[in-house]
Protein backbone atom coordinates (compact mmCIF):
# COMPACT_ATOMS: atom_id res chain seq x y z
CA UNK A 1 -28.45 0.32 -17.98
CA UNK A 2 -24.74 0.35 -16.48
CA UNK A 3 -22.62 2.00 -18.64
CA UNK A 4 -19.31 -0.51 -18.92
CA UNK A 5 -16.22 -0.76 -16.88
CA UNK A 6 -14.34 0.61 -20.30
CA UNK A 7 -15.64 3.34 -20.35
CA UNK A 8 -15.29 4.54 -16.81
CA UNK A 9 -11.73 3.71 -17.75
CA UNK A 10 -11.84 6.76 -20.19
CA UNK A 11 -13.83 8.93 -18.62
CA UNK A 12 -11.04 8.75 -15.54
CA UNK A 13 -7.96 8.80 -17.55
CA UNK A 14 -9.18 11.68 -19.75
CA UNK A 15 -10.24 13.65 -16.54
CA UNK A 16 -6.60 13.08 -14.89
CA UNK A 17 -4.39 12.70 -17.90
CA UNK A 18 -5.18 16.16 -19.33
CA UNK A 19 -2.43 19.06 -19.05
CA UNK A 20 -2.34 20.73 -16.09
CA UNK A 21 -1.87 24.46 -15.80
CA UNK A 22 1.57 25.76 -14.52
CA UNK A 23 1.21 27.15 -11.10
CA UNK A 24 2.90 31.15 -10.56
CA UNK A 25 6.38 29.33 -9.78
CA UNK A 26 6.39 27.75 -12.93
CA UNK A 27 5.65 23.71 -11.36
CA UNK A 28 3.28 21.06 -13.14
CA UNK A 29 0.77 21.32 -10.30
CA UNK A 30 -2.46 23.52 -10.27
CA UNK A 31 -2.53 24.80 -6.83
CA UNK A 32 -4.72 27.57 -7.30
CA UNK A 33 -7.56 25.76 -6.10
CA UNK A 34 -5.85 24.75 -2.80
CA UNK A 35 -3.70 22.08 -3.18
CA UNK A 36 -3.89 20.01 -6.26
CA UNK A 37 -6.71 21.38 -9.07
CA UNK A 38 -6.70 17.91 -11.45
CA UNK A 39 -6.88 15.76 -7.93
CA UNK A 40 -9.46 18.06 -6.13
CA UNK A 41 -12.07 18.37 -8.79
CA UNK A 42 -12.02 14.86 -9.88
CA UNK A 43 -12.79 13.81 -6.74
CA UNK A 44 -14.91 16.62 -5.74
CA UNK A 45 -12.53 18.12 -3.10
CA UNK A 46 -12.96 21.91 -3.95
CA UNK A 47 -12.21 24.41 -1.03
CA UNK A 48 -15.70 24.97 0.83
CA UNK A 49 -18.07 22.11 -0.85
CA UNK A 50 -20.06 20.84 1.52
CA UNK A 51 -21.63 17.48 0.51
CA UNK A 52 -25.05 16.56 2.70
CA UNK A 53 -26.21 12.40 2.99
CA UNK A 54 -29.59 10.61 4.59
CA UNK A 55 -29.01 8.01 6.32
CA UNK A 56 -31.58 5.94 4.37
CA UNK A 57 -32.79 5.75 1.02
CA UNK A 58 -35.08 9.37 1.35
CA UNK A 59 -34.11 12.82 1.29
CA UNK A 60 -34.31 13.72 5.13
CA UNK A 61 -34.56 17.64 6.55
CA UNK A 62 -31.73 18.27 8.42
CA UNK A 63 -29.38 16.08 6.55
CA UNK A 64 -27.92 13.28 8.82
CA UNK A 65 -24.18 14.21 7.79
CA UNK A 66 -22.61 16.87 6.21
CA UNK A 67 -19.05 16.58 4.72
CA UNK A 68 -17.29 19.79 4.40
CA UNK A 69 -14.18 20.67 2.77
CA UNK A 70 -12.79 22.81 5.07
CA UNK A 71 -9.26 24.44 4.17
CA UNK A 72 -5.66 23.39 3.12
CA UNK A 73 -3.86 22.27 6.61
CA UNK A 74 -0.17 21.71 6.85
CA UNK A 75 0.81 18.71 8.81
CA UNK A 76 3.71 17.57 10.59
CA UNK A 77 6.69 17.82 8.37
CA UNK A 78 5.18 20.33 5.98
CA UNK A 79 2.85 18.41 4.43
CA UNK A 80 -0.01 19.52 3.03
CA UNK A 81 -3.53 18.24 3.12
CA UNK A 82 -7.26 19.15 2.63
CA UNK A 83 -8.94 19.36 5.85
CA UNK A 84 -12.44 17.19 5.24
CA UNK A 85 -14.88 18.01 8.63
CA UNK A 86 -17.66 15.21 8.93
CA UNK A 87 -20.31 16.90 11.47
CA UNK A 88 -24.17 15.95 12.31
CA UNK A 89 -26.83 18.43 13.88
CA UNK A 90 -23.39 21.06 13.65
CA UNK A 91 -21.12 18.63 15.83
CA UNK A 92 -18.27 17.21 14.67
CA UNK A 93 -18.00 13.73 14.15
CA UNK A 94 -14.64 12.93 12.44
CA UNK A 95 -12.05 14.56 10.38
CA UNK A 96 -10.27 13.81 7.42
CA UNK A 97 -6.99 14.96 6.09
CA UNK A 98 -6.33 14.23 2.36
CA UNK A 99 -3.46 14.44 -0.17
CA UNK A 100 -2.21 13.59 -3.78
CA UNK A 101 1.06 12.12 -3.38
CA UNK A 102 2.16 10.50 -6.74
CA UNK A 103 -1.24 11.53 -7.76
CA UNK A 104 -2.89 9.35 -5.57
CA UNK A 105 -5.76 10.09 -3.25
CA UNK A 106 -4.26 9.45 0.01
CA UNK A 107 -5.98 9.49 3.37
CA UNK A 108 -2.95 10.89 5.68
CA UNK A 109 -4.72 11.54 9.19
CA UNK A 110 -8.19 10.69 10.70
CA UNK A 111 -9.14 12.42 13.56
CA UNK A 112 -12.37 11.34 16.06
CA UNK A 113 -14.21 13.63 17.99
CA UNK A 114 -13.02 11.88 21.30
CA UNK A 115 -9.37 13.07 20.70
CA UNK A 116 -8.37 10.21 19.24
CA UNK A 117 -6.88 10.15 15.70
CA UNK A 118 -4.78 7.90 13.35
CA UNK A 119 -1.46 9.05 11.31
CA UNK A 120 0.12 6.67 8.74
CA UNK A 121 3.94 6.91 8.55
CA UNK A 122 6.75 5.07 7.66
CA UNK A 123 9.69 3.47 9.37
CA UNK A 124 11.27 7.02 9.16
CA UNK A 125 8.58 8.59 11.09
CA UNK A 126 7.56 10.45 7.97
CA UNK A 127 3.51 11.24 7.10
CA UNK A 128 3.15 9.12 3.97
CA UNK A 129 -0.97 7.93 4.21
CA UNK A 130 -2.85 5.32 2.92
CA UNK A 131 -3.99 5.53 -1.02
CA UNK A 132 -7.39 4.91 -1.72
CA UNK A 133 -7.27 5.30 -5.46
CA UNK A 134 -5.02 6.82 -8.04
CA UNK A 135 -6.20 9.59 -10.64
CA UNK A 136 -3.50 9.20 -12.65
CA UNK A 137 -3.86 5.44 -13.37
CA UNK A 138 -7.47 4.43 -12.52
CA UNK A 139 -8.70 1.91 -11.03
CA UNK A 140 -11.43 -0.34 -12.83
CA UNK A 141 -12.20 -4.03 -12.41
CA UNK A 142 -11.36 -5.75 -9.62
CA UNK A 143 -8.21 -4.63 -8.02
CA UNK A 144 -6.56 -4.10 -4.86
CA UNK A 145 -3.70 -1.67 -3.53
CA UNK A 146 -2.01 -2.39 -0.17
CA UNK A 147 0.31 -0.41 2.09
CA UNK A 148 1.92 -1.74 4.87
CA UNK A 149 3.21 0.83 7.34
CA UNK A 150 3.39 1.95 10.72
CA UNK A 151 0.99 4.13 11.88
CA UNK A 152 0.83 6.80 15.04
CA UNK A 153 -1.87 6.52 16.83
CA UNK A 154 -2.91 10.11 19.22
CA UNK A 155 -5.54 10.19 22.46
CA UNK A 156 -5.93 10.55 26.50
CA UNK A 157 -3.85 7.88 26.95
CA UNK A 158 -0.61 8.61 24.85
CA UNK A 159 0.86 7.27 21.54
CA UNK A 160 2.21 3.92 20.24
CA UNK A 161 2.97 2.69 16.93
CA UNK A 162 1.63 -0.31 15.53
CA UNK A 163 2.36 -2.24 12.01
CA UNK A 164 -0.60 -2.09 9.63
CA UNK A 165 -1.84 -3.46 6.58
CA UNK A 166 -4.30 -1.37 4.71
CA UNK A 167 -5.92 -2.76 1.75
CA UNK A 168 -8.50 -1.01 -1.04
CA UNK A 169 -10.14 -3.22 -3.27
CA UNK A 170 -11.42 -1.70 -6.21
CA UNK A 171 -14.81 -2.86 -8.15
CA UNK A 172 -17.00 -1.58 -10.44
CA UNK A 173 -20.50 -0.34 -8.28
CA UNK A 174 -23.83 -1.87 -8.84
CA UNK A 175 -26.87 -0.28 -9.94
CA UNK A 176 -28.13 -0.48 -5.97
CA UNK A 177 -24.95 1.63 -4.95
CA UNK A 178 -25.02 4.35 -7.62
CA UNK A 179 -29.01 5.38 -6.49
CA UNK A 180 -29.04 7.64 -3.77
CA UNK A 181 -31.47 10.30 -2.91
CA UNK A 182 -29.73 12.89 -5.45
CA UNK A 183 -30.06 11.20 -8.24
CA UNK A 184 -28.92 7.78 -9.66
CA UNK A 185 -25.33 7.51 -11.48
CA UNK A 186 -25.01 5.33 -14.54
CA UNK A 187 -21.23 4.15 -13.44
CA UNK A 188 -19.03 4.36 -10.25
CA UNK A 189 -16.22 2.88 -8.49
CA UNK A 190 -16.90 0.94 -5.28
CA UNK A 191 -14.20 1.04 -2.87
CA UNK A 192 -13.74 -1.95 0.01
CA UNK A 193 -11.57 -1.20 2.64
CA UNK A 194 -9.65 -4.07 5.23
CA UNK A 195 -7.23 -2.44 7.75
CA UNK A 196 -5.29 -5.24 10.26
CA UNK A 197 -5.16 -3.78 12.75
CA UNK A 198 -8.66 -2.18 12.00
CA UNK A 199 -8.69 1.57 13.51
CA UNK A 200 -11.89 2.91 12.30
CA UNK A 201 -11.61 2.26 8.59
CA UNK A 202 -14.43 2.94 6.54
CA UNK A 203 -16.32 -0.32 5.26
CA UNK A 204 -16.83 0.89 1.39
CA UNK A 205 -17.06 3.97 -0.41
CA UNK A 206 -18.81 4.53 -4.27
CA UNK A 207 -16.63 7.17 -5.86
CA UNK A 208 -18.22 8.69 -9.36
CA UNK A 209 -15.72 11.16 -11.01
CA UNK A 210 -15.73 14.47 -10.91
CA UNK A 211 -18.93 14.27 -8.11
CA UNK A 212 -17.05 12.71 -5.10
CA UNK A 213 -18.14 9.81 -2.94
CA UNK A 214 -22.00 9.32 -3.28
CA UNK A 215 -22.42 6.63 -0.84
CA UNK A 216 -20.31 5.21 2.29
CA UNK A 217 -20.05 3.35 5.59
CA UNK A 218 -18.28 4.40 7.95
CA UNK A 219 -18.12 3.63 12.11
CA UNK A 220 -17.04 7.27 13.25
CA UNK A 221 -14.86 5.54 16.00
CA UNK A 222 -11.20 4.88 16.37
CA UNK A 223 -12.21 0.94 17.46
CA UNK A 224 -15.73 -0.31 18.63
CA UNK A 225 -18.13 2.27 16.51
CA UNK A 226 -21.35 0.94 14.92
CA UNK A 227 -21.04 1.62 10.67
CA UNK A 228 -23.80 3.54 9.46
CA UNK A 229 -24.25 4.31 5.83
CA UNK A 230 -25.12 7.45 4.26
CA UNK A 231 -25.95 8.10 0.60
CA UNK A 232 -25.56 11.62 -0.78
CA UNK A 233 -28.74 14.11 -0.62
CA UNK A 234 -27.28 17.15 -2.13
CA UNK A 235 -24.05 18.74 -2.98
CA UNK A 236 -23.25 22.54 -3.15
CA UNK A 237 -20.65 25.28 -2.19
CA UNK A 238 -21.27 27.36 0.84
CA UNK A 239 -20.09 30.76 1.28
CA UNK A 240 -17.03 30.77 4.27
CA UNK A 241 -16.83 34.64 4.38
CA UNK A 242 -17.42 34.71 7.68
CA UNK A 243 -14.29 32.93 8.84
CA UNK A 244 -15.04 29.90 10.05
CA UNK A 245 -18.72 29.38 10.35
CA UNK A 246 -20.40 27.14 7.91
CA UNK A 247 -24.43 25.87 7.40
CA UNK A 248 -23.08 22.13 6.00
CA UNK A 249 -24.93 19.44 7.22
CA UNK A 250 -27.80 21.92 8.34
CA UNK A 251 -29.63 22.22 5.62
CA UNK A 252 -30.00 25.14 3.25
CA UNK A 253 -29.90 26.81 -0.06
């Protein structure tokens, strides 16, 4: 049974809407988990989880993805992000740099593993991203949230700026997109994303609070990439001690 859009509509606000702890310099932001405490464990973007998908409906040995949370990175202008490695077989395939402006989770950079990589900004040539969804006021129903900006885009062959239109539509997930190989969730938030000019956006995502995204398709590819899907396996910290090196997406304990 699918538990109703209501109540993933309190189950969101009461994860986001709580107090959060002062940080050391007396501000309303938790960053002792990295960057944003609320933002990072509601959508399960703790420093060093690594997240491992099939890509099919069966556990598979090695995983076919693994989605690491790497580190906090400072961009361009001094803003900071959480650095999100995608790799397969221990190469990387993409990276992702998040953020929580206005309490929003907001995809600043991609990066592709041909040295290509996309950087939303404004008309002031300032880093401001793309929101995907906002903790703070959640998203249930059917919804949409655009941004039109202009966006930087890095390879071989130079840079250029472009005008974009990024849209997220927001619906509540079906019973098909909540199983995956780790377990099935009762209630989630599907994600649909349109980007005009398209530069490698991600066809939909099924976020469930406080886990992260269970499910997603995504082409891995600035433009021409073939979307695969992957549906989440397993989810666990790994131990970065050693500086650098990490197992995620390998397999293991």
């Amino acid at each position: 049974m699918r538990v109703p859009s209501s109540f993933l509509a309190a189950l969101l606000t009461l994860a986001a809407c709580g107090t959060p702890r002062p940080t050391p310099d007396g501000g309303s932001v938790d960053t002792s988990c990295g960057l944003d405490c609320d933002g990072q464990k509601l959508f399960g973007l703790l420093l060093n989880n690594c997240f491992e998908y099939s890509d099919g409906t069966s556990t598979v040995n090695p995983p076919a993805l693994g989605v690491y949370v790497q580190d906090v990175f400072t961009l361009e202008g001094g803003v900071k992000t959480l650095r999100v490695v995608y790799s397969s077989g221990g190469q990387n395939k993409m990276t992702d740099y998040f953020a929580f402006p206005d309490r929003k989770l907001t995809l600043m950079r991609r990066e592709y593993a041909n040295a290509q990589s996309v950087t939303w900004k404004d008309s002031n040539n300032t880093i401001v991203g793309v929101p995907w969804v906002a903790d703070a006021t959640p998203v249930t129903g059917t919804t949409a949230d655009t941004t039109n900006t202009a966006y930087l885009v890095t390879s071989s062959s130079g840079q250029k700026q472009e005008s974009t239109e990024y849209r997220v539509t927001a619906t509540d997930s079906s019973s098909s997109e909540l199983s995956v190989p780790a377990m099935t969730y009762t209630s989630g938030l599907t994600l649909l994303f349109n980007e005009t000019p398209d530069h490698g956006a991600d066809g939909r995502r099924v976020f469930v609070p406080q886990v992260g995204f269970i499910n997603f398709t995504t082409p891995f590819a600035l433009s021409g990439g073939t979307a695969m899907q992957y549906r989440l396996q397993a989810a666990r910290s790994v131990d970065n001690a050693d500086a650098g090196g990490h197992v995620c997406g390998l397999g293991g304990p």
